[in-house]
C-alpha atoms as a PDB file:
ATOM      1  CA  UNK A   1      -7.494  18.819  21.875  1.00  0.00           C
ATOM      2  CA  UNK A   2      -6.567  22.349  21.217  1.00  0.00           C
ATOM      3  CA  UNK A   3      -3.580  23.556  19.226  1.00  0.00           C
ATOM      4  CA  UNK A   4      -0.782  25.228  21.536  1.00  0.00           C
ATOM      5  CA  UNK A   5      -1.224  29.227  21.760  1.00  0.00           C
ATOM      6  CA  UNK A   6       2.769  29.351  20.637  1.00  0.00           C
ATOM      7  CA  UNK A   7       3.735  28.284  16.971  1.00  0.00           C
ATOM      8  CA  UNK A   8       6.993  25.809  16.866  1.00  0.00           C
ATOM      9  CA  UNK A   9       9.156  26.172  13.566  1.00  0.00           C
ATOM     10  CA  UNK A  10       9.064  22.365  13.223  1.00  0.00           C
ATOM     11  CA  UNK A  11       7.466  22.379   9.836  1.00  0.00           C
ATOM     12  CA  UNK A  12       6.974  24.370   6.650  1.00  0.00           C
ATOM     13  CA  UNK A  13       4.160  24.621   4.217  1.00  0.00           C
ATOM     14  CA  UNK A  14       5.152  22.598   0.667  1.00  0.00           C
ATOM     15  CA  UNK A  15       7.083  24.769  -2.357  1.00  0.00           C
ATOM     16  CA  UNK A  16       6.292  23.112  -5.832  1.00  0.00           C
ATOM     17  CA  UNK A  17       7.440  24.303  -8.780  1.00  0.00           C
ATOM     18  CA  UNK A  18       5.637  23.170 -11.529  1.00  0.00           C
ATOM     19  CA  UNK A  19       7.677  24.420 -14.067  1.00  0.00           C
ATOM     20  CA  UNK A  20       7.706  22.247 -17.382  1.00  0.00           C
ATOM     21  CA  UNK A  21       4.603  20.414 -16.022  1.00  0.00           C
ATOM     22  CA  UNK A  22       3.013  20.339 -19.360  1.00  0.00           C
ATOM     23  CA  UNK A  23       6.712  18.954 -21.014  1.00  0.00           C
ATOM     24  CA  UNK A  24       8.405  16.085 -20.216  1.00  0.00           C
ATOM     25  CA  UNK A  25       5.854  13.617 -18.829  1.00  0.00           C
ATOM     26  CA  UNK A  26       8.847  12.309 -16.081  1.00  0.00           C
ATOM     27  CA  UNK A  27       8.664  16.467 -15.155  1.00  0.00           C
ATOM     28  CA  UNK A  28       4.528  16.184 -14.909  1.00  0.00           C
ATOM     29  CA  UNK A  29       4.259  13.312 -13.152  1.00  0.00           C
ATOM     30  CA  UNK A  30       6.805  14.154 -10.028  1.00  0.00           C
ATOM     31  CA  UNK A  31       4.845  17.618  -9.721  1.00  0.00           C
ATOM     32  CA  UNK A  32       2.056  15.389  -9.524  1.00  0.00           C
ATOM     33  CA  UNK A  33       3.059  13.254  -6.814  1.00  0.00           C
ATOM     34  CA  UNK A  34       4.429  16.149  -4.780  1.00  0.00           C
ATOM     35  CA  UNK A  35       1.113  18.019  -5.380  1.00  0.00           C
ATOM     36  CA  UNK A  36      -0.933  14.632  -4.214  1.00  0.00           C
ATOM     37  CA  UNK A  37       1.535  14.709  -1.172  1.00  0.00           C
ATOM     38  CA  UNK A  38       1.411  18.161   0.005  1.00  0.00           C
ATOM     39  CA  UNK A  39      -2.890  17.745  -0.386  1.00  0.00           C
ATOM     40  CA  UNK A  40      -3.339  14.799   1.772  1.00  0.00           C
ATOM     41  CA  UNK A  41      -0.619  15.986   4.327  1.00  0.00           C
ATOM     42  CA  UNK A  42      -1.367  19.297   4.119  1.00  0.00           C
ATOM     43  CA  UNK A  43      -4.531  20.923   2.217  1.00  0.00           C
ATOM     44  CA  UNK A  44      -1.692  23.433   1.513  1.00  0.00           C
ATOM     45  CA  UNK A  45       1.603  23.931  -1.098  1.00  0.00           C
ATOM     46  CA  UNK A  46       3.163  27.343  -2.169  1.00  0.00           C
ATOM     47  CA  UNK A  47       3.554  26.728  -6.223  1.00  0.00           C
ATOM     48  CA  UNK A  48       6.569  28.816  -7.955  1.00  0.00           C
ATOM     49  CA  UNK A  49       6.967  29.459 -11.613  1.00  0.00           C
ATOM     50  CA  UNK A  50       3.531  29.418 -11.994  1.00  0.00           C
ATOM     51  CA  UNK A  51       3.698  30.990 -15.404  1.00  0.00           C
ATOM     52  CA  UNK A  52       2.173  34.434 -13.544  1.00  0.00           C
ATOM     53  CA  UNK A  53       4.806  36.608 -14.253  1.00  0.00           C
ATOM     54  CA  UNK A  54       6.310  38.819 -11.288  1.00  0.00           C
ATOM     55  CA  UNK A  55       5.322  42.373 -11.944  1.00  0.00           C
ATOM     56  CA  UNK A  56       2.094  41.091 -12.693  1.00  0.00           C
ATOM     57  CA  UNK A  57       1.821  39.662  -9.156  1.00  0.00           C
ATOM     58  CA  UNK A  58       3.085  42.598  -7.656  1.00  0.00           C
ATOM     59  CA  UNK A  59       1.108  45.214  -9.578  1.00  0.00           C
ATOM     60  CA  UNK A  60      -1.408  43.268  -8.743  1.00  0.00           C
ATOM     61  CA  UNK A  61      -1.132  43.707  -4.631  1.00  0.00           C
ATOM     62  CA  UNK A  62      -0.239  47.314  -5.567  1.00  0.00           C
ATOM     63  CA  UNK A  63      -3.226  47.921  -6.875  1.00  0.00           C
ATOM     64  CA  UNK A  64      -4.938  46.755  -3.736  1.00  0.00           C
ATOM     65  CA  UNK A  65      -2.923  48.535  -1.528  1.00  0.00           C
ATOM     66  CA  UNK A  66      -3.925  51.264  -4.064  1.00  0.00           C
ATOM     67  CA  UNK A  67      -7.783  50.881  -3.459  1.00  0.00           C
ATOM     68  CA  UNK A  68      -7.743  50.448   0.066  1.00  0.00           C
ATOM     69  CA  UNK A  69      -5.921  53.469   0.657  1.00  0.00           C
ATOM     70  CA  UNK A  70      -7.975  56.194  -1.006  1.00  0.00           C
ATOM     71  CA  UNK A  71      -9.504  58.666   1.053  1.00  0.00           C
ATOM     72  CA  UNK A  72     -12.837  57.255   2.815  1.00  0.00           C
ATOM     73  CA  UNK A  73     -15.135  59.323   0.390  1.00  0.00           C
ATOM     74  CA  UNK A  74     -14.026  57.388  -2.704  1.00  0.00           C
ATOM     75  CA  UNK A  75     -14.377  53.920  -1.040  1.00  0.00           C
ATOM     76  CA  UNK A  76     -17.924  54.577   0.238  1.00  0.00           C
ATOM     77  CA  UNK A  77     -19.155  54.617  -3.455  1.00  0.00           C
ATOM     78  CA  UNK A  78     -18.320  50.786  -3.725  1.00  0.00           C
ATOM     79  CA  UNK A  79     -19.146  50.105   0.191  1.00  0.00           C
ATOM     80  CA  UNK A  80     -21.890  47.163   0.446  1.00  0.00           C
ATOM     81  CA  UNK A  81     -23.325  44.535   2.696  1.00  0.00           C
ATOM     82  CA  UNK A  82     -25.472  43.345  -0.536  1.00  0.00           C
ATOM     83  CA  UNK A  83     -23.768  40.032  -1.246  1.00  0.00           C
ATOM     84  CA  UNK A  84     -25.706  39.850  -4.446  1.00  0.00           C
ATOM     85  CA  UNK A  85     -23.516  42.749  -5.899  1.00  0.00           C
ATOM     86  CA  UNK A  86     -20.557  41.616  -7.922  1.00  0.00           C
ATOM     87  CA  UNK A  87     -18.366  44.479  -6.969  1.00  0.00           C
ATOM     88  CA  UNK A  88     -18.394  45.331  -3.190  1.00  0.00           C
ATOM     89  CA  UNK A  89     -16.421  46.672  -0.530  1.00  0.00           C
ATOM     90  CA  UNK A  90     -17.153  46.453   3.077  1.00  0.00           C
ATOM     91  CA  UNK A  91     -16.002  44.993   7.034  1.00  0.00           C
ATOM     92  CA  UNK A  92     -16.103  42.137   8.431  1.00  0.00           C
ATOM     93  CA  UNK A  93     -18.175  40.041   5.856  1.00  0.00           C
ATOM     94  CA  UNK A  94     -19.465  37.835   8.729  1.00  0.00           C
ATOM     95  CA  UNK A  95     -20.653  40.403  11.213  1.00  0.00           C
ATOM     96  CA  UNK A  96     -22.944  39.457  13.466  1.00  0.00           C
ATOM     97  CA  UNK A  97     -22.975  35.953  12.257  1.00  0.00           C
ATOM     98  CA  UNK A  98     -20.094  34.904  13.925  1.00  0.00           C
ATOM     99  CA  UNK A  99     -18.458  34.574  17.828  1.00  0.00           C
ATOM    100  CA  UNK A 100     -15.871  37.089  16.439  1.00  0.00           C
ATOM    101  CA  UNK A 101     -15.252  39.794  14.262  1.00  0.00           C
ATOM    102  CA  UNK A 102     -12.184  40.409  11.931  1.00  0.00           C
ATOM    103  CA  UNK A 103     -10.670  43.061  11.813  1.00  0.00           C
ATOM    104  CA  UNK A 104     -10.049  44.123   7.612  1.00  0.00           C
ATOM    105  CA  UNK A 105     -11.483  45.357   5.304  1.00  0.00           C
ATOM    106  CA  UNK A 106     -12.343  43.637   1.643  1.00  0.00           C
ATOM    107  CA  UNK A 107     -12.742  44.855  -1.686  1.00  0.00           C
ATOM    108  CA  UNK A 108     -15.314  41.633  -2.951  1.00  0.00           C
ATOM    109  CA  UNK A 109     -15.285  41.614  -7.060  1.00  0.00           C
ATOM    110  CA  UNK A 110     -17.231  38.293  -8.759  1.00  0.00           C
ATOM    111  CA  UNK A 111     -15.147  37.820 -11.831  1.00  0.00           C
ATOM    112  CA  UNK A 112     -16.403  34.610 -13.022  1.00  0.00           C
ATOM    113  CA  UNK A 113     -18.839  32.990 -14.922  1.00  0.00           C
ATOM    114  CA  UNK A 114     -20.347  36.273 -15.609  1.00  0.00           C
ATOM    115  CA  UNK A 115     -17.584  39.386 -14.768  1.00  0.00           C
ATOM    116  CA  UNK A 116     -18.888  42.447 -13.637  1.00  0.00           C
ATOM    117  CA  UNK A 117     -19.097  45.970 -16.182  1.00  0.00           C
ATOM    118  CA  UNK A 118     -15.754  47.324 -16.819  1.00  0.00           C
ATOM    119  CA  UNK A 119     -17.098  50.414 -15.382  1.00  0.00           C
ATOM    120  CA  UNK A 120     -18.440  48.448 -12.245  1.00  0.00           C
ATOM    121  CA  UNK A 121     -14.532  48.206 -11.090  1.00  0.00           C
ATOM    122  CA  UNK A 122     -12.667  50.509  -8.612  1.00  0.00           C
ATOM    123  CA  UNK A 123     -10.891  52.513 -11.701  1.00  0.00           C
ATOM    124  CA  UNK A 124      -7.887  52.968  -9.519  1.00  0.00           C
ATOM    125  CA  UNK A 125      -7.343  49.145 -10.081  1.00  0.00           C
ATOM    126  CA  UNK A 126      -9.412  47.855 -12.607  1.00  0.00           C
ATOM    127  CA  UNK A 127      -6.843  47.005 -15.437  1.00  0.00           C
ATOM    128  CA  UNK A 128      -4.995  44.895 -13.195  1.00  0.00           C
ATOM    129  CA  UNK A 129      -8.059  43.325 -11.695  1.00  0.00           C
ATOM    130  CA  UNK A 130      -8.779  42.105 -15.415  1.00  0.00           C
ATOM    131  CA  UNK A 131      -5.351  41.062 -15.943  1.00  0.00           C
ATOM    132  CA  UNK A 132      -5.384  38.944 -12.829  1.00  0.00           C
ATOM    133  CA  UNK A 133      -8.414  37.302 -12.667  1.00  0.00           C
ATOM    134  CA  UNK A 134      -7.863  36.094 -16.241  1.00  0.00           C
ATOM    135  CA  UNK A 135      -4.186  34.611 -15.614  1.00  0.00           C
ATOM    136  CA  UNK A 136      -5.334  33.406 -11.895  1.00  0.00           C
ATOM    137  CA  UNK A 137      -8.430  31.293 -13.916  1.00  0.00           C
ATOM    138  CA  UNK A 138      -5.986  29.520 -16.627  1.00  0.00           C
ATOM    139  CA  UNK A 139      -3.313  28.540 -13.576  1.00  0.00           C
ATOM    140  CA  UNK A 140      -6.712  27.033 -11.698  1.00  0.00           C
ATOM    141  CA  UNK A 141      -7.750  24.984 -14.382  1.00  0.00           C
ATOM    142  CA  UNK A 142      -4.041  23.958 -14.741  1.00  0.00           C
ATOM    143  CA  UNK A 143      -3.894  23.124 -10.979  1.00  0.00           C
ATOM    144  CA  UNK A 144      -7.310  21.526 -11.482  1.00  0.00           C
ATOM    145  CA  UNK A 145      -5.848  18.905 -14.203  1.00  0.00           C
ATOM    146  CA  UNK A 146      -2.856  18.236 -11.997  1.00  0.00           C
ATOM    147  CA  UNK A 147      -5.066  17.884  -8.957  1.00  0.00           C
ATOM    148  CA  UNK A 148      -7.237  15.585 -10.959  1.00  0.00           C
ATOM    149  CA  UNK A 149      -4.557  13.097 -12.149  1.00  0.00           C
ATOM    150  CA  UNK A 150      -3.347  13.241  -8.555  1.00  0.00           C
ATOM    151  CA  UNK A 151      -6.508  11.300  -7.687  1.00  0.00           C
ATOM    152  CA  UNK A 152      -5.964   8.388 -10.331  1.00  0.00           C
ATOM    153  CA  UNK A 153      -8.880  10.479 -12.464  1.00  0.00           C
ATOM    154  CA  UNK A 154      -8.860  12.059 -16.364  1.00  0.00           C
ATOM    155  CA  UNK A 155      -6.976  15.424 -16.295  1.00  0.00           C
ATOM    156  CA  UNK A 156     -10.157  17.503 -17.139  1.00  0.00           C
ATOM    157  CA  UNK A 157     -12.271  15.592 -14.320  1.00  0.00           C
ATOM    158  CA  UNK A 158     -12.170  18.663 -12.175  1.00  0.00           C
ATOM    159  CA  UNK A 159     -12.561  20.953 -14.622  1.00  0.00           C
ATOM    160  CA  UNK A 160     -15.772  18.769 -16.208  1.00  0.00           C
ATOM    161  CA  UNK A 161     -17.402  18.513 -13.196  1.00  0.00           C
ATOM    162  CA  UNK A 162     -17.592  22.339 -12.734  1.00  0.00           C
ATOM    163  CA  UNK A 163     -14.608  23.293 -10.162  1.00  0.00           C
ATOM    164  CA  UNK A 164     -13.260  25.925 -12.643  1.00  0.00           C
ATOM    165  CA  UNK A 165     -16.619  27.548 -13.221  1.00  0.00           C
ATOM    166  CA  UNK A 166     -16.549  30.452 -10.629  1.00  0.00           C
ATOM    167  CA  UNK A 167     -13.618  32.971  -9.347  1.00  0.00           C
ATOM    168  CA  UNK A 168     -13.855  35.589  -6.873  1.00  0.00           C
ATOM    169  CA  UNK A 169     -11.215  37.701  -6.152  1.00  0.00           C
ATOM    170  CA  UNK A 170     -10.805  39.338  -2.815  1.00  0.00           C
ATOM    171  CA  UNK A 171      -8.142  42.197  -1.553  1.00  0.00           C
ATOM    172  CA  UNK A 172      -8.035  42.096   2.157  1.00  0.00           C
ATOM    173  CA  UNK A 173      -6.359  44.981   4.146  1.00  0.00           C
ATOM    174  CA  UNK A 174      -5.482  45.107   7.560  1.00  0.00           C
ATOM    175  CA  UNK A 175      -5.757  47.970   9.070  1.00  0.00           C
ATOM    176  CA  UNK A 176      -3.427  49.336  12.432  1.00  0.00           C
ATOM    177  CA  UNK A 177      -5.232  48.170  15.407  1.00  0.00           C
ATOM    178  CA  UNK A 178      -5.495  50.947  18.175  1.00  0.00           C
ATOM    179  CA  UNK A 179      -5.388  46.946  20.459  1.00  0.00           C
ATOM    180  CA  UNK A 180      -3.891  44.349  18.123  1.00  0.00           C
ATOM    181  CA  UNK A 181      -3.313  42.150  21.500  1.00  0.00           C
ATOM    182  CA  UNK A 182      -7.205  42.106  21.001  1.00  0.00           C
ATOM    183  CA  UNK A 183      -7.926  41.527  17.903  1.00  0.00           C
ATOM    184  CA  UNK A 184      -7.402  38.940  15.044  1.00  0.00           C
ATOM    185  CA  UNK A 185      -7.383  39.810  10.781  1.00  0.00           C
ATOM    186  CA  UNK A 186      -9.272  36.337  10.432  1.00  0.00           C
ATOM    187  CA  UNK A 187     -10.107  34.094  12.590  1.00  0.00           C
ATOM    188  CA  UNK A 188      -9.788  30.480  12.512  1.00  0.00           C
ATOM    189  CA  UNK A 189     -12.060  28.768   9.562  1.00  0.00           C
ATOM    190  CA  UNK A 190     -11.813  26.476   6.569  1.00  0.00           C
ATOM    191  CA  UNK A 191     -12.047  28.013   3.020  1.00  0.00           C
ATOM    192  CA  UNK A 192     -15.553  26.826   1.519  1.00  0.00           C
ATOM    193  CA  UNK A 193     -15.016  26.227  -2.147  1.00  0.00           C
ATOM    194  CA  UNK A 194     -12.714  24.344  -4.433  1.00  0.00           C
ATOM    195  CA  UNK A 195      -9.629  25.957  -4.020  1.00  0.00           C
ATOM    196  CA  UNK A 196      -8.006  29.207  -3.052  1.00  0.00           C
ATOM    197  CA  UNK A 197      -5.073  30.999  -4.541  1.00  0.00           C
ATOM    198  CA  UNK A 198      -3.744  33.151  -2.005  1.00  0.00           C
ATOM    199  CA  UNK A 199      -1.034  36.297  -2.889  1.00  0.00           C
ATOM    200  CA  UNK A 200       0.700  37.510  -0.376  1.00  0.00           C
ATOM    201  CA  UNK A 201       2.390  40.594   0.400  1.00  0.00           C
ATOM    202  CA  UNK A 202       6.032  40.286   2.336  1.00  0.00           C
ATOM    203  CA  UNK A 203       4.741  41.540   5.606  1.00  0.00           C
ATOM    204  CA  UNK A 204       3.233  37.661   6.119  1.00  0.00           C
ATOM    205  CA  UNK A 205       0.869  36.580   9.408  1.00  0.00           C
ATOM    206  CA  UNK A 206      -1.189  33.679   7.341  1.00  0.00           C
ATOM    207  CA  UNK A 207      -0.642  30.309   9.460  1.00  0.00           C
ATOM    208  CA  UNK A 208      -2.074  27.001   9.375  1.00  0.00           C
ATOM    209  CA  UNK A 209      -2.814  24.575  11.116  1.00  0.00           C
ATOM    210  CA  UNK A 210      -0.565  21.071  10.978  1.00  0.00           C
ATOM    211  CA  UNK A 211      -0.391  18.162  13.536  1.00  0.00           C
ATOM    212  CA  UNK A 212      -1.948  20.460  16.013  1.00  0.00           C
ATOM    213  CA  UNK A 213       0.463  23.424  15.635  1.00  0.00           C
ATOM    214  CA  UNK A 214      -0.023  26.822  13.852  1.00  0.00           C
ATOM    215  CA  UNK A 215       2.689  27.082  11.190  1.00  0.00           C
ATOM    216  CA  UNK A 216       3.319  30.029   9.589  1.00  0.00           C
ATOM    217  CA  UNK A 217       3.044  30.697   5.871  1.00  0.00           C
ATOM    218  CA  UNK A 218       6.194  32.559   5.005  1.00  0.00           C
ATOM    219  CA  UNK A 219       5.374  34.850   2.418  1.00  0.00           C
ATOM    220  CA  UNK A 220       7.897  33.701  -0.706  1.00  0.00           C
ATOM    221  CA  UNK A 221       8.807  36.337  -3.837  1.00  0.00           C
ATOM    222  CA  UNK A 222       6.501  35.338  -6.750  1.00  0.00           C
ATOM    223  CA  UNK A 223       4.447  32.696  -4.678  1.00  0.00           C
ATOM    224  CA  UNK A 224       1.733  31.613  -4.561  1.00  0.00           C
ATOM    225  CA  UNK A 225      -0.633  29.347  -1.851  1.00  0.00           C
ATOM    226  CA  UNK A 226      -2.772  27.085  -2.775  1.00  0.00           C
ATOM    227  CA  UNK A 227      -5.354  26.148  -0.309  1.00  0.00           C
ATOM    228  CA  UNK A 228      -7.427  23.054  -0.895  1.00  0.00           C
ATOM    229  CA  UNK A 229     -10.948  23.987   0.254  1.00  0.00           C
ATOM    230  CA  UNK A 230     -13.853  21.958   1.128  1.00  0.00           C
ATOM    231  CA  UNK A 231     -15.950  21.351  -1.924  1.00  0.00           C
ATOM    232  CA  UNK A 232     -13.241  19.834  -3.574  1.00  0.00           C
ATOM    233  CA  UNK A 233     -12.551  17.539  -0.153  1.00  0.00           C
ATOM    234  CA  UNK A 234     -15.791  16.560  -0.431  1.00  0.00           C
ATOM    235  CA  UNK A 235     -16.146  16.236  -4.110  1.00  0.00           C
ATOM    236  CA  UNK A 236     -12.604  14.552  -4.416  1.00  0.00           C
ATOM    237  CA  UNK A 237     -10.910  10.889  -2.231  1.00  0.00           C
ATOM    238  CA  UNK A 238      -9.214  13.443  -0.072  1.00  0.00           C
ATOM    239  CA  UNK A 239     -12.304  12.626   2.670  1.00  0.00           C
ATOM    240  CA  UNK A 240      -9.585  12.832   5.152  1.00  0.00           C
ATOM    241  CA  UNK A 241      -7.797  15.939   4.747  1.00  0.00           C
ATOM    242  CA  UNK A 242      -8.555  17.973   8.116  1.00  0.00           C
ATOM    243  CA  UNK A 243      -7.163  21.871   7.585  1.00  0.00           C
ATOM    244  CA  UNK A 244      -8.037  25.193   9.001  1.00  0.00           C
ATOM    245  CA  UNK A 245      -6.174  28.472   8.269  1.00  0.00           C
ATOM    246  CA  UNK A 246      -5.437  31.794  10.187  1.00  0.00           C
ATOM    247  CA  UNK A 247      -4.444  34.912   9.500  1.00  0.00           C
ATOM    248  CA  UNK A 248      -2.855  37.137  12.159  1.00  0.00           C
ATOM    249  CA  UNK A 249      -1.152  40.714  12.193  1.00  0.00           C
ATOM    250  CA  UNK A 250      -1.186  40.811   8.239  1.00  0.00           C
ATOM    251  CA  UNK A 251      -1.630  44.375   7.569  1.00  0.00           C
ATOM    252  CA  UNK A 252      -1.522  46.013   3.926  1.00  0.00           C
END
């Protein structure tokens, strides 16, 4: 069965704060729980106080917005289709290998196990790109021990078994669509590693997909969404988490 072409404001993706998680063990173990919920019901949660602060968050997506709108001549030194490269920026990572074509554009930068050259980074955000990727790695191993005692394992299971070993970081921009009735930023898929940490700007369009309806992700101040992807479905007892997620009109 397909999902409805209208969304129905009958549900909202999980908020967990997981403030204090690493205090009081009463504290840690309801964030677990509600974690453990929102995965097998969802594959989704927005997490708040986070420990990222704000301005880092938001420098962060200003910094993207910065890079993607440089004049054209500046961008083409970093533009790519060489997926071996650990700094890239190109279209439509997909094209030609799939039924349809997105419409953004992506600034691609490997940070992790083995970060690119300082100098390898877009300069117009490459402090904050550091900064980022290094506080977006300690919340994933954090996640990764609360996701871990959420299955009934040892907190550093995850982490032991490799899920914290790799981080890319990827700015997406949507660009005004001379036919937006025809076109889609992403189309429907299910992310392919362990798990994504997704930061929205306020303008919003990410949905996903719950008891056959698309719900949409509304984008909340110092959020951020945590997307359960497959590797760790199939590495984990989640076998039976079923998610897909689609973004639509999101423009930077």
């Amino acid at each position: 069965m397909t999902a409805p072409a209208s969304i129905e404001p009958n549900f909202s993706i999980p908020i967990i704060d997981i403030e204090g998680w690493d205090g009081d063990e009463n504290r840690r173990h309801i964030i677990i729980e509600k974690i453990g919920g929102a995965c097998k019901k969802w594959g989704f949660f927005q997490v708040v106080n986070h420990g990222i602060p704000r301005n880092v968050l938001e420098d962060m997506i200003d910094g993207i917005h910065g890079f993607h709108h440089q004049d054209v001549e500046v961008k083409k030194g970093f533009y790519s289709r060489d997926q071996t490269l650990k700094v890239l920026y190109n279209s439509n990572f997909d094209l030609y290998r799939t039924p349809a074509a997105s419409w953004r554009d992506t600034l691609t930068c490997v940070m992790a196990p083995n970060p690119p050259n300082p100098e390898e980074f877009p300069p117009i955000c490459r402090d904050i790109l550091v900064d980022y990727a290094k506080r977006i790695m300690a919340l994933g191993i954090t996640l990764f021990g609360l996701l871990s005692e959420a299955l009934g394992l040892e907190p550093n299971h995850l982490e032991d078994i490799g899920c914290a070993e790799g981080l890319y970081v990827l700015g997406h921009c949507y660009p005004a669509c001379p036919e937006p009735e025809l076109a889609m930023g992403t189309r429907k898929h299910a992310d392919s590693g362990f798990l994504t940490l997704l930061l929205q700007d306020q303008i919003g369009g990410l949905q996903v997909l719950h008891e056959n309806q698309w719900v949409n992700v509304n984008p909340a101040p110092g959020s951020l969404v945590v997307n359960v992807g497959d590797l760790f479905q199939a590495s984990s007892c989640y076998n039976s988490i079923q998610f897909y997620i689609m973004e639509i009109s999101g423009r930077i």
